[in-house]
Protein backbone atom coordinates (compact mmCIF):
# COMPACT_ATOMS: atom_id res chain seq x y z
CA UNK A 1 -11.32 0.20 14.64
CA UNK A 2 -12.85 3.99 15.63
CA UNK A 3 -14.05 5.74 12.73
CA UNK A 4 -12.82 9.72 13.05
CA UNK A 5 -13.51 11.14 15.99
CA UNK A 6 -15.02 14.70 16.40
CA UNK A 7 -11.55 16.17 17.08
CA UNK A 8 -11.18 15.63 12.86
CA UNK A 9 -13.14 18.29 11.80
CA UNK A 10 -13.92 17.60 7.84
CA UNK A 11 -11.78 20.44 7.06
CA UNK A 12 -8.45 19.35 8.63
CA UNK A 13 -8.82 15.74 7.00
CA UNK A 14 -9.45 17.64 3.93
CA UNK A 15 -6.26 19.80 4.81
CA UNK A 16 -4.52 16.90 5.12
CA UNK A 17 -5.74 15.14 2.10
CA UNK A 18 -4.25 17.90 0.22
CA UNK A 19 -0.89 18.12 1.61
CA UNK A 20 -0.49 13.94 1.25
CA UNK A 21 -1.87 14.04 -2.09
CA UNK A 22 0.75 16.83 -3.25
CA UNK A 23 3.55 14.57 -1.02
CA UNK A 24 2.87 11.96 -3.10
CA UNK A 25 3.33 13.31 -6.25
CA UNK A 26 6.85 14.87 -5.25
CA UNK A 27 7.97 11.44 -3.93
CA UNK A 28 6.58 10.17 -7.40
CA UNK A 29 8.30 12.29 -9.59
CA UNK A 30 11.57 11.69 -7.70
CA UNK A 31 11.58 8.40 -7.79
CA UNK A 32 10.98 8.16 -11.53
CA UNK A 33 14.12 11.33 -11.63
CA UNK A 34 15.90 8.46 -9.55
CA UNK A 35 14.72 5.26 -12.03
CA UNK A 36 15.87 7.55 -15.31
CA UNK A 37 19.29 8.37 -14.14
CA UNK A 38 19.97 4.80 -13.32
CA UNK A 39 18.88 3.68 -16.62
CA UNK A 40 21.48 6.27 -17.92
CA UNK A 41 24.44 4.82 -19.74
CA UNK A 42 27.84 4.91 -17.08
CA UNK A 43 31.46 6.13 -18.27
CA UNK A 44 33.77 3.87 -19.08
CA UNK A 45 36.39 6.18 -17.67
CA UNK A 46 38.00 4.38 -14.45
CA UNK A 47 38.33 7.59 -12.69
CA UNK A 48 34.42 8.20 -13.29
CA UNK A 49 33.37 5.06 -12.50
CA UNK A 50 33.89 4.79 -8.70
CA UNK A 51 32.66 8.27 -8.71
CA UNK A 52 29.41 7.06 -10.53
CA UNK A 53 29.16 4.18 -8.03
CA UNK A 54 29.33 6.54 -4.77
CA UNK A 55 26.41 8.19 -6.72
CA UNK A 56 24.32 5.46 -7.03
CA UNK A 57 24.58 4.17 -3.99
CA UNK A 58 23.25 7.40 -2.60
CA UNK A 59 20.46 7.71 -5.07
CA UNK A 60 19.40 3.91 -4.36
CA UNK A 61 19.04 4.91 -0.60
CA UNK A 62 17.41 8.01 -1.22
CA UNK A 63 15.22 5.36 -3.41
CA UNK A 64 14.77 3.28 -0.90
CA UNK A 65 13.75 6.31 1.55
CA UNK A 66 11.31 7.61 -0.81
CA UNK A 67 9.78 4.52 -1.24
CA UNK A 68 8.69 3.85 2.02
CA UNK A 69 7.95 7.20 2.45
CA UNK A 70 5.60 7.10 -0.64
CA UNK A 71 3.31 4.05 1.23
CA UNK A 72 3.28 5.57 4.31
CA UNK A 73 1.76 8.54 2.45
CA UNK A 74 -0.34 5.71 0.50
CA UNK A 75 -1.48 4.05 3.28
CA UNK A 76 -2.58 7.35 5.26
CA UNK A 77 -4.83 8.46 1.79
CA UNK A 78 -5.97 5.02 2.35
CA UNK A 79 -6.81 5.47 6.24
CA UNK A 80 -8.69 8.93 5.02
CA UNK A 81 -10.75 7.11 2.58
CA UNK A 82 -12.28 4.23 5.38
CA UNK A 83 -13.11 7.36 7.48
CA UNK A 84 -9.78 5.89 10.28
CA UNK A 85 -7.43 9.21 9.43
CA UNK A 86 -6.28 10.52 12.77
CA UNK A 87 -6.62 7.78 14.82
CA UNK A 88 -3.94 5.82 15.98
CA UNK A 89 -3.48 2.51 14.84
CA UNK A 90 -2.34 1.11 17.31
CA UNK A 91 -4.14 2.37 20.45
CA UNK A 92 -7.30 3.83 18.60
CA UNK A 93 -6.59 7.24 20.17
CA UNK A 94 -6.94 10.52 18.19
CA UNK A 95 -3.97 11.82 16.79
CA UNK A 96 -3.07 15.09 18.03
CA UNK A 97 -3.63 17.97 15.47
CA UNK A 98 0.03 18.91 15.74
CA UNK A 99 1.54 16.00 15.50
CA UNK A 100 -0.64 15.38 12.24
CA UNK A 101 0.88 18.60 11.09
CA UNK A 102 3.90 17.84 11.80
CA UNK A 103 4.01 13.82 9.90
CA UNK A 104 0.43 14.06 8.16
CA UNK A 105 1.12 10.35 7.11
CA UNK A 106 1.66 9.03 11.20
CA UNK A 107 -0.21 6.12 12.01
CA UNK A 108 0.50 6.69 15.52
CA UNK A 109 0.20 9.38 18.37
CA UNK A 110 2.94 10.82 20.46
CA UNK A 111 2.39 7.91 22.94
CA UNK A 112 2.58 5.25 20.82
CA UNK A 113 5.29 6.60 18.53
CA UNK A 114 7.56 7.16 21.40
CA UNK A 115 7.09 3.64 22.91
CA UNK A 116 7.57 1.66 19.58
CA UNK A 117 11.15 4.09 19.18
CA UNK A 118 12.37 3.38 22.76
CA UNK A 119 11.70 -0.28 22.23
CA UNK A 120 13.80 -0.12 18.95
CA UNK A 121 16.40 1.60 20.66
CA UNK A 122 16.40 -0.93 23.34
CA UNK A 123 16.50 -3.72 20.84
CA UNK A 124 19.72 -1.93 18.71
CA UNK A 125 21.22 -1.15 22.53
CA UNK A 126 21.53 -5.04 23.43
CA UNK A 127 22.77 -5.96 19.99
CA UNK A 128 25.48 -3.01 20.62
CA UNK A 129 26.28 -4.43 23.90
């Protein structure tokens, strides 16, 4: 694997460090928002009941989101720290600047991001079919 290439300068990885780091700790504090209110007593109240299940069905995917969010954000503070942040995983190309900006936790550039989503969509497309 290619350690970071001179198109990192220190001060963007550091720039990025920051912004994951402070990612993190949203996702973190959501998801233990998230844990509490499920640990909340429920209504007896039939009416408030099937409300209260709607509820937590879209606080257990928003769960679930956050989540995998939170080790993609992980696992990029992870790539930072064995000097591999901003190069793609998969082709061991740099990452583009923007793109970084854009998803700071990417594993991937443009290139390799686009061809892993138009396989998936190619996969869904012949189970659709």
């Amino acid at each position: 694997m290619q350690k970071q290439s001179s198109s990192q300068p220190r001060q963007h990885i550091e720039k990025h460090k920051a912004i994951l780091d402070e990612r993190r700790h949203e996702l973190e504090t959501r998801l233990r928002a998230i844990e509490h209110d499920f640990e909340q007593p429920r209504n007896p109240d039939d009416d408030d009941r099937a409300t209260e299940r709607n509820n937590d069905e879209v606080l257990e995917e928003l769960g679930e989101t956050g989540q995998k969010e939170l080790l993609a954000v992980q696992a990029a503070l992870d790539r930072i720290q064995a000097g591999t942040f901003g190069i793609c995983v998969k082709c061991g190309k740099p990452i583009a600047e923007r793109r970084l900006d854009a998803v700071p936790h990417t594993p991937f550039c443009q290139s390799c991001a686009s061809a892993s989503s138009r396989k998936s969509e190619s996969i869904v497309g012949k189970h659709d079919a």
